[in-house]
C-alpha atoms as a PDB file:
ATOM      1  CA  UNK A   1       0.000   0.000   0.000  1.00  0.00           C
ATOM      2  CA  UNK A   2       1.644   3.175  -0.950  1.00  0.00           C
ATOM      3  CA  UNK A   3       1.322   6.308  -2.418  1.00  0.00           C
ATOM      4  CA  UNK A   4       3.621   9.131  -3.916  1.00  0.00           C
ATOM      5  CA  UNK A   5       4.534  11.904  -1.976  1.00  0.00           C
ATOM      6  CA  UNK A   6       3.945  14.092  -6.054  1.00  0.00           C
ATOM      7  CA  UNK A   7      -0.267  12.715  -5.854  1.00  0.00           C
ATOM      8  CA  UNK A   8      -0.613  12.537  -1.937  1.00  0.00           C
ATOM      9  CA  UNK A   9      -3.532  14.938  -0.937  1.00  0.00           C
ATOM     10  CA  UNK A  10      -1.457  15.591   2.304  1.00  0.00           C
ATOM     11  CA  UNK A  11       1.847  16.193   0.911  1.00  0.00           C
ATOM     12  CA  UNK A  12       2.457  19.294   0.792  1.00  0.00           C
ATOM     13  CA  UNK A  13      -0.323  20.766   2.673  1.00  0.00           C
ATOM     14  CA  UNK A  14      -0.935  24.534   1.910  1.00  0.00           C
ATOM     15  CA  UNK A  15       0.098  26.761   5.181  1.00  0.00           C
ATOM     16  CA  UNK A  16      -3.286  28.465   5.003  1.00  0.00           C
ATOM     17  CA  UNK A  17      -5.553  25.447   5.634  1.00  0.00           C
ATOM     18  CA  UNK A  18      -2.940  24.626   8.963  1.00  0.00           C
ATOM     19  CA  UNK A  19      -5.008  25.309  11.805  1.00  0.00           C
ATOM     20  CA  UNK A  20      -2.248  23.752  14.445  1.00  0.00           C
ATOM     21  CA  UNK A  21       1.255  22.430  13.835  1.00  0.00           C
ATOM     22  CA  UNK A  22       4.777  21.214  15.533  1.00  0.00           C
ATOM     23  CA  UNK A  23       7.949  19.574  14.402  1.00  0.00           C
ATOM     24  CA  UNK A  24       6.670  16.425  13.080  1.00  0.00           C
ATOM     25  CA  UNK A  25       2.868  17.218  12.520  1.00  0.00           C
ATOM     26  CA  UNK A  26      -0.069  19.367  11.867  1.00  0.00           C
ATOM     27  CA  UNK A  27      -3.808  19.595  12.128  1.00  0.00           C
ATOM     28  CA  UNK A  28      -6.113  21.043   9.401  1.00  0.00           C
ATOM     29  CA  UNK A  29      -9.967  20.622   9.081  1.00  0.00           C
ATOM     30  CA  UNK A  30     -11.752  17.659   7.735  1.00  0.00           C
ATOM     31  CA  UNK A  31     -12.727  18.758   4.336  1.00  0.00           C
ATOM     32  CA  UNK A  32     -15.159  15.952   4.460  1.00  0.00           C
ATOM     33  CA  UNK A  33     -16.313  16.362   8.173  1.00  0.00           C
ATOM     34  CA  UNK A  34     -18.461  13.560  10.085  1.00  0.00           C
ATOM     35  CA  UNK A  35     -19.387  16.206  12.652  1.00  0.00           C
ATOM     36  CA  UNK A  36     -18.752  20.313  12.849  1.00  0.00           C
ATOM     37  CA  UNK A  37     -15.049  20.579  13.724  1.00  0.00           C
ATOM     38  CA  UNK A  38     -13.567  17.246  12.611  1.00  0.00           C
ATOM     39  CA  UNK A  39      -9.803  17.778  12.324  1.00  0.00           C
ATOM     40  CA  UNK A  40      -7.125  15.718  11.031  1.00  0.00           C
ATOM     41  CA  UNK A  41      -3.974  15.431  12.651  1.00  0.00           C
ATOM     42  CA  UNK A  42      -1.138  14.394   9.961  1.00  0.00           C
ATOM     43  CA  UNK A  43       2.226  13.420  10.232  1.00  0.00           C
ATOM     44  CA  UNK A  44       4.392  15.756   8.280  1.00  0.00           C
ATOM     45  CA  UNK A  45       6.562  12.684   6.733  1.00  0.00           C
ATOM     46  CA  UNK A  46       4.995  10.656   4.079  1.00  0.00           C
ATOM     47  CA  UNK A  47       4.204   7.807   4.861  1.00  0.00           C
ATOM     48  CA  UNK A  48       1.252   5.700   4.606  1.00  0.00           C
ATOM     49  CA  UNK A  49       0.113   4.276   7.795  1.00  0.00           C
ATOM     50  CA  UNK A  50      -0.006   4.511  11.933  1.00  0.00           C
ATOM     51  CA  UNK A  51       2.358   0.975  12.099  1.00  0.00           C
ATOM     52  CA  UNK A  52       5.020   3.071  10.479  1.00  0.00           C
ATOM     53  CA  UNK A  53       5.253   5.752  12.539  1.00  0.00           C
ATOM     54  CA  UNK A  54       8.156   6.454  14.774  1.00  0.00           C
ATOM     55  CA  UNK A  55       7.876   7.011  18.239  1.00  0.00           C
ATOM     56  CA  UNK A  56       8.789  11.039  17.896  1.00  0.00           C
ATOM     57  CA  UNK A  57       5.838  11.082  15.404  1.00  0.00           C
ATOM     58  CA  UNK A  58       3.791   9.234  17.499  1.00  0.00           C
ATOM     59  CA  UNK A  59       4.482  11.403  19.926  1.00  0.00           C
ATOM     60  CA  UNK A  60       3.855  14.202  17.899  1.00  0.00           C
ATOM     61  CA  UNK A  61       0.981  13.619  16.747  1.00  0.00           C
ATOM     62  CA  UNK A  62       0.048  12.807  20.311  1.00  0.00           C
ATOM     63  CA  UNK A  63       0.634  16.425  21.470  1.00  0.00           C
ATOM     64  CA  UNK A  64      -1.293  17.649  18.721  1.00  0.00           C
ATOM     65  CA  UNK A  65      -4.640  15.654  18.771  1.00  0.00           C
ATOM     66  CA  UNK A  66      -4.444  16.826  22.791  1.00  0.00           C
ATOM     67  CA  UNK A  67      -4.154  20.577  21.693  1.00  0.00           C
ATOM     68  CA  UNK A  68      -7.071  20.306  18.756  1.00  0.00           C
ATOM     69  CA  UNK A  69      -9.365  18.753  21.751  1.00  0.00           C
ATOM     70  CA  UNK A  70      -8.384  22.236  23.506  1.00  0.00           C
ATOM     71  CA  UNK A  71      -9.101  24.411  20.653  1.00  0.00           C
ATOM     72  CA  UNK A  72     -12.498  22.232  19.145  1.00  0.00           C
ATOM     73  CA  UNK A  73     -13.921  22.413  22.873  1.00  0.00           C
ATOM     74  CA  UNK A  74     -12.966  26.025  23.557  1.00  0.00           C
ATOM     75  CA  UNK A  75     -14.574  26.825  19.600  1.00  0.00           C
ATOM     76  CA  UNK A  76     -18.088  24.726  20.832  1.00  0.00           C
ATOM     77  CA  UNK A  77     -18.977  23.941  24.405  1.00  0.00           C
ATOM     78  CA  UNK A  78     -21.938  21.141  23.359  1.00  0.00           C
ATOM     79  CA  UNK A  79     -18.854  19.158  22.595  1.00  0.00           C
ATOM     80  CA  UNK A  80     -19.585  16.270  24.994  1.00  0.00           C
ATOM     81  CA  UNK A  81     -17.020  13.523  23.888  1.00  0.00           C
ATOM     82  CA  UNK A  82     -14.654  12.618  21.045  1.00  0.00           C
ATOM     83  CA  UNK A  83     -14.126   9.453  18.457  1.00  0.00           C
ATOM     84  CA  UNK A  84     -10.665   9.196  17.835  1.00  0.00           C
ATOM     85  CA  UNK A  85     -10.202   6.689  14.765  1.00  0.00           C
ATOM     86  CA  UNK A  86      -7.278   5.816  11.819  1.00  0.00           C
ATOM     87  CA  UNK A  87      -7.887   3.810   8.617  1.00  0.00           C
ATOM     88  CA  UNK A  88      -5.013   1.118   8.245  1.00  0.00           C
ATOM     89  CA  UNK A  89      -5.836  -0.340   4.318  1.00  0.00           C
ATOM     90  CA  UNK A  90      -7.683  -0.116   1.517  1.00  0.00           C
ATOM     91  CA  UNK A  91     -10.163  -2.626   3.304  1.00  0.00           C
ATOM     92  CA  UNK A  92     -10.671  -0.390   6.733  1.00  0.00           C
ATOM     93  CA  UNK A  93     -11.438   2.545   4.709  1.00  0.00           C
ATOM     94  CA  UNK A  94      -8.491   4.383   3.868  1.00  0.00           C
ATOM     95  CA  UNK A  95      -8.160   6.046   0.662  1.00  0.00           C
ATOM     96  CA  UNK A  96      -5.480   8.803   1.173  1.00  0.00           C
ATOM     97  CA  UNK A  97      -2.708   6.539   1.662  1.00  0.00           C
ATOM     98  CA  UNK A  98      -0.490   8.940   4.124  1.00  0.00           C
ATOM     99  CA  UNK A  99      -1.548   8.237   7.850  1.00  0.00           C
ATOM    100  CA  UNK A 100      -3.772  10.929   9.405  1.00  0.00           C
ATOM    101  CA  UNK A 101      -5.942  10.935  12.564  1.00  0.00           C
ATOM    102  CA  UNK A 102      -9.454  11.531  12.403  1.00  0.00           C
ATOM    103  CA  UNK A 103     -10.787  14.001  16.135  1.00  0.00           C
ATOM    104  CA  UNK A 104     -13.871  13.874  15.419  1.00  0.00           C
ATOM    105  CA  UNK A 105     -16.232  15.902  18.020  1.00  0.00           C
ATOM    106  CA  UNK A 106     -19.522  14.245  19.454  1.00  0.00           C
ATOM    107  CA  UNK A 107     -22.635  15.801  21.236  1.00  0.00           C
ATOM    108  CA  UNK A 108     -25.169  14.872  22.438  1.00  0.00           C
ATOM    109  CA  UNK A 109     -28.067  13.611  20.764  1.00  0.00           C
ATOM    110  CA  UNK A 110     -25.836  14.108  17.420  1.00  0.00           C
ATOM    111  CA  UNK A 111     -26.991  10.266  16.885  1.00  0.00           C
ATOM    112  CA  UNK A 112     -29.909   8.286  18.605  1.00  0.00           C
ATOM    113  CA  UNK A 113     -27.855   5.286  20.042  1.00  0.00           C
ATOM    114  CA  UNK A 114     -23.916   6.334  20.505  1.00  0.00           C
ATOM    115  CA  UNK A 115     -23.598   3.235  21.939  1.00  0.00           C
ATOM    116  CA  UNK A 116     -20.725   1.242  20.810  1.00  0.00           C
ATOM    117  CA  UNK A 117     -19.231   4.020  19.104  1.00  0.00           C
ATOM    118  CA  UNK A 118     -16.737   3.121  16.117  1.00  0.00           C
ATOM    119  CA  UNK A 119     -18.252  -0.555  16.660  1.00  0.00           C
ATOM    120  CA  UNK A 120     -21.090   0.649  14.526  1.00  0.00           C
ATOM    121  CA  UNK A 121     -18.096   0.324  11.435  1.00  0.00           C
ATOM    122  CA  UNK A 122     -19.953  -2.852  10.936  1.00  0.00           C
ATOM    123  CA  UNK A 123     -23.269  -2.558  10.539  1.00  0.00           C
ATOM    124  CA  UNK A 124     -25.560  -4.454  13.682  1.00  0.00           C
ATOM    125  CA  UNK A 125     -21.929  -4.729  16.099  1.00  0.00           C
ATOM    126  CA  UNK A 126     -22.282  -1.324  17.835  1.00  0.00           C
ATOM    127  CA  UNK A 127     -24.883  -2.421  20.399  1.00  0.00           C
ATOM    128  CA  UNK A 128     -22.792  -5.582  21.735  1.00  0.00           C
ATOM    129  CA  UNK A 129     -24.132  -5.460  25.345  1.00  0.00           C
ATOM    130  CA  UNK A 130     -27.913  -7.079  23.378  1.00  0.00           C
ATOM    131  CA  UNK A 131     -25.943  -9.221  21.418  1.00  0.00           C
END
């Protein structure tokens, strides 16, 4: 699974759309979002997926995802929780192949069951507790 840095949506991102940024990473909006204020926090370094990493990135990233949290709740106090989630392959939904993190805010009432949360991926495994 890989993808050149010359197509990659991510690489280079234009300053303006940067809403947050260190040494190894930044955070822009979702252009796509799942809820108002769903960020992306990207590793800076191309490459395709959270196993490849290093632990500075991780680390990184980290530090950012904790600081967009800051700034999304600060933006909208009805945020009530978060869903934190990464595509790894083709087959778990990824389809820009350069590792990003979805922070993706939640509030309440924003669905009629939250329960199981990114279990609901897979259509009838969210509510496990009935299973």
């Amino acid at each position: 699974m890989t993808q050149d840095f010359e197509s990659c949506f991510f690489c280079p991102m234009p300053p303006e759309r940067t809403i947050a940024k260190n040494e190894l990473a930044y955070a822009i909006r979702d252009g796509f979002p799942v809820t108002r204020l769903h960020m992306l926090v990207i590793p800076r370094r191309h490459v395709s997926d959270y196993f490849s990493l290093t632990n500075d990135e991780l680390l990184a990233c980290h530090e950012l995802i904790q600081r967009v949290r800051e700034l999304v709740q600060s933006e909208d106090t009805s945020v009530a929780g978060f869903n934190i989630g990464l595509n790894i392959g083709a087959v778990a939904g990824q389809t820009i192949l350069h590792c990003h993190f979805h922070l993706i805010p939640r509030r309440s009432g924003d669905v009629d069951n939250p329960r199981g949360g990114i279990r609901n991926v897979i259509p009838g495994k969210g509510d496990y507790i009935s299973m």
